[in-house]
C-alpha atoms as a PDB file:
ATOM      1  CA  UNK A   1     -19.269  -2.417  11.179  1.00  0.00           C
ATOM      2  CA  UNK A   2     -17.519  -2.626   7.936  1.00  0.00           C
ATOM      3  CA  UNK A   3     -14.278  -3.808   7.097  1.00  0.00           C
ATOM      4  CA  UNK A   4     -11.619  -2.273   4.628  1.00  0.00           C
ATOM      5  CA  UNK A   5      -9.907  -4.107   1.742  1.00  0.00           C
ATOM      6  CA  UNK A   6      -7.214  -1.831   0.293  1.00  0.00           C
ATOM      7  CA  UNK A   7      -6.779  -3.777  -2.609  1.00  0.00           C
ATOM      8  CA  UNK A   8     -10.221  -3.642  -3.510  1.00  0.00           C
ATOM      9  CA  UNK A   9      -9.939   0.383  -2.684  1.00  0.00           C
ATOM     10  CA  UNK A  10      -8.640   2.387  -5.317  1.00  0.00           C
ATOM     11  CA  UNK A  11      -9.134   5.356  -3.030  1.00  0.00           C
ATOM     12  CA  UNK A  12      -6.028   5.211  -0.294  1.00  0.00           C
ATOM     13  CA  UNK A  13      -7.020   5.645   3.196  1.00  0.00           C
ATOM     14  CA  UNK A  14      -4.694   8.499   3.387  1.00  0.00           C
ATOM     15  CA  UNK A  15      -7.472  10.401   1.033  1.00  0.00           C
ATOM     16  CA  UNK A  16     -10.376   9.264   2.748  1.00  0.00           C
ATOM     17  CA  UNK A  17      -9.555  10.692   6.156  1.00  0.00           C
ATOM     18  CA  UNK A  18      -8.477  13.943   4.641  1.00  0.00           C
ATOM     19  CA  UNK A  19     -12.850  14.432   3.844  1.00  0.00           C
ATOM     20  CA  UNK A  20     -13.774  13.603   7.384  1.00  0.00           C
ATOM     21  CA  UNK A  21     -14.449  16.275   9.872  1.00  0.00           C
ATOM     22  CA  UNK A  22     -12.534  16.600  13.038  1.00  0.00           C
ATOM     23  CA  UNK A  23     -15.628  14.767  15.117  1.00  0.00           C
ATOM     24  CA  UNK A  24     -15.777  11.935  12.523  1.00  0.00           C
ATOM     25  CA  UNK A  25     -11.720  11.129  12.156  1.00  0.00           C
ATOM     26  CA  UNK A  26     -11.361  11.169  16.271  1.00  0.00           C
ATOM     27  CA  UNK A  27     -14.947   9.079  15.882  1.00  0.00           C
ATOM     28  CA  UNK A  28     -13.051   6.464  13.465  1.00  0.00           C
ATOM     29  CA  UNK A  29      -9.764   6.933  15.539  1.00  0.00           C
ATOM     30  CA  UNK A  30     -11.772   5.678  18.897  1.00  0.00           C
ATOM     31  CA  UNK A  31     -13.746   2.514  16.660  1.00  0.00           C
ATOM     32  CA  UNK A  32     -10.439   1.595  15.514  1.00  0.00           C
ATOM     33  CA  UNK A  33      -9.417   1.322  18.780  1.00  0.00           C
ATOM     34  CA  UNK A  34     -12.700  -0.798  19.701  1.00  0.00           C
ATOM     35  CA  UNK A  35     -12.129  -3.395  16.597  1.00  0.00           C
ATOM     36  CA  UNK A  36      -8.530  -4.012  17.223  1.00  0.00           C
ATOM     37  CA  UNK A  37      -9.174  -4.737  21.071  1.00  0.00           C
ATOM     38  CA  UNK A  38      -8.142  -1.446  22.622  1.00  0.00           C
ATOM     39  CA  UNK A  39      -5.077   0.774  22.594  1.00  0.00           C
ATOM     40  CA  UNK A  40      -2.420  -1.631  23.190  1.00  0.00           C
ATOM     41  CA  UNK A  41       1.220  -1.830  21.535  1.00  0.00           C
ATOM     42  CA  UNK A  42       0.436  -5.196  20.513  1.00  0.00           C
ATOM     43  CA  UNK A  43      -2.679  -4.394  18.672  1.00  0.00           C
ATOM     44  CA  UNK A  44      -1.262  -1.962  16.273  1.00  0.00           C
ATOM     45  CA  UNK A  45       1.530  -3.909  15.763  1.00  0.00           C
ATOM     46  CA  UNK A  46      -0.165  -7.010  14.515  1.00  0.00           C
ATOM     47  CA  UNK A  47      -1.442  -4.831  11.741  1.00  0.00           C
ATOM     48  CA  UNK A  48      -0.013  -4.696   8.168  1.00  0.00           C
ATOM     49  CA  UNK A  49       1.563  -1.550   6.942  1.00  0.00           C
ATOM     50  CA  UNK A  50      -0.875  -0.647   4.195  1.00  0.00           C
ATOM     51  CA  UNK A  51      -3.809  -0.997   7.461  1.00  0.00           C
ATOM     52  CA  UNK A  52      -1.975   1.240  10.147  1.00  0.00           C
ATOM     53  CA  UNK A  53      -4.911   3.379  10.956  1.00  0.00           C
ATOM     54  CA  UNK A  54      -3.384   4.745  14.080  1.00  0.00           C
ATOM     55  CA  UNK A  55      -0.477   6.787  12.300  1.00  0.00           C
ATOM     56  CA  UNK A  56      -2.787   7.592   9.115  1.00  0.00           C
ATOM     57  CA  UNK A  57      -5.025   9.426  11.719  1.00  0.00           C
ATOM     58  CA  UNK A  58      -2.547  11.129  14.060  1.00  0.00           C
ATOM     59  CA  UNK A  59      -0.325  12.405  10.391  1.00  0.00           C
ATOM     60  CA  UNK A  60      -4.102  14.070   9.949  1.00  0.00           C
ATOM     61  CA  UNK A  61      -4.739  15.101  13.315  1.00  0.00           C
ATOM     62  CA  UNK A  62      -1.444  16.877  13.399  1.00  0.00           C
ATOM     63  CA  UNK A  63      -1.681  18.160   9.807  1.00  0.00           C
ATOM     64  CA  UNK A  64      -4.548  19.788  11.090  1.00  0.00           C
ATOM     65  CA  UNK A  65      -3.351  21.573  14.318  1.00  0.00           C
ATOM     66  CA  UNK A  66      -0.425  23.105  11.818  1.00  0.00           C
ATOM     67  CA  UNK A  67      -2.725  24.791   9.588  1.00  0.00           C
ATOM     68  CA  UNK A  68      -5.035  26.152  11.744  1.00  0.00           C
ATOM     69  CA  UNK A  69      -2.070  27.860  13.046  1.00  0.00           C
ATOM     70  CA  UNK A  70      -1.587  29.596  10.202  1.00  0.00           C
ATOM     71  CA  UNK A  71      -3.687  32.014   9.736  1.00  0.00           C
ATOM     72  CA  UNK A  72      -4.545  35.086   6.449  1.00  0.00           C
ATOM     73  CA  UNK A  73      -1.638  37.904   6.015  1.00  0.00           C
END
Protein backbone atom coordinates (compact mmCIF):
# COMPACT_ATOMS: atom_id res chain seq x y z
CA UNK A 1 0.00 0.00 0.00
CA UNK A 2 0.92 3.56 -0.31
CA UNK A 3 1.55 6.04 2.15
CA UNK A 4 0.41 9.81 2.26
CA UNK A 5 2.69 12.84 2.74
CA UNK A 6 0.51 15.94 3.13
CA UNK A 7 3.19 18.18 2.67
CA UNK A 8 4.16 16.78 -0.45
CA UNK A 9 0.14 16.89 -1.36
CA UNK A 10 -1.07 20.01 -2.55
CA UNK A 11 -4.45 18.36 -2.87
CA UNK A 12 -5.96 18.13 0.98
CA UNK A 13 -7.34 14.87 1.91
CA UNK A 14 -10.53 16.56 2.66
CA UNK A 15 -10.83 16.95 -1.42
CA UNK A 16 -9.73 13.67 -2.26
CA UNK A 17 -12.39 11.73 -0.40
CA UNK A 18 -15.07 14.03 -1.64
CA UNK A 19 -14.26 12.03 -5.55
CA UNK A 20 -14.52 8.60 -4.06
CA UNK A 21 -17.66 6.63 -4.29
CA UNK A 22 -19.48 5.40 -1.30
CA UNK A 23 -17.83 1.63 -1.82
CA UNK A 24 -14.32 3.15 -2.21
CA UNK A 25 -14.38 5.81 0.97
CA UNK A 26 -15.92 2.85 3.40
CA UNK A 27 -13.07 0.65 1.30
CA UNK A 28 -10.28 3.32 2.47
CA UNK A 29 -12.17 3.80 5.86
CA UNK A 30 -11.73 -0.22 6.61
CA UNK A 31 -7.63 -0.15 5.16
CA UNK A 32 -7.14 2.64 7.41
CA UNK A 33 -8.25 0.70 10.01
CA UNK A 34 -5.90 -2.33 8.84
CA UNK A 35 -2.59 0.05 8.64
CA UNK A 36 -3.06 1.70 11.92
CA UNK A 37 -3.58 -1.79 13.75
CA UNK A 38 -7.35 -1.89 14.08
CA UNK A 39 -10.05 0.34 15.52
CA UNK A 40 -8.66 1.17 18.77
CA UNK A 41 -8.73 4.66 20.72
CA UNK A 42 -5.13 4.49 20.90
CA UNK A 43 -4.53 4.12 17.26
CA UNK A 44 -6.23 7.20 16.12
CA UNK A 45 -4.91 9.03 18.71
CA UNK A 46 -1.27 8.52 17.97
CA UNK A 47 -2.01 10.19 14.70
CA UNK A 48 -1.22 13.86 13.84
CA UNK A 49 -4.02 16.23 13.16
CA UNK A 50 -3.34 16.99 9.52
CA UNK A 51 -3.49 12.60 9.16
CA UNK A 52 -6.87 11.96 11.10
CA UNK A 53 -8.44 9.83 8.48
CA UNK A 54 -11.10 8.54 10.76
CA UNK A 55 -13.00 12.00 11.22
CA UNK A 56 -12.12 13.16 7.48
CA UNK A 57 -14.18 10.03 6.46
CA UNK A 58 -17.10 9.98 8.91
CA UNK A 59 -17.50 14.37 8.15
CA UNK A 60 -18.01 12.63 4.42
CA UNK A 61 -19.97 9.77 5.32
CA UNK A 62 -22.36 11.99 7.16
CA UNK A 63 -22.23 14.81 4.59
CA UNK A 64 -23.51 12.28 2.47
CA UNK A 65 -26.52 10.77 4.39
CA UNK A 66 -27.71 14.73 4.69
CA UNK A 67 -27.96 15.28 1.12
CA UNK A 68 -29.43 12.38 -0.02
CA UNK A 69 -32.10 13.44 2.25
CA UNK A 70 -32.81 16.19 0.44
CA UNK A 71 -34.37 15.60 -2.33
CA UNK A 72 -35.84 18.06 -5.91
CA UNK A 73 -38.92 20.58 -5.03
Amino acid sequence: MGQHYPENDPYPLEDQVKNLADDELLDFWEEAQFIEGGPSENAWNALPASLDYERIILQELMLRSCMRGVGPR
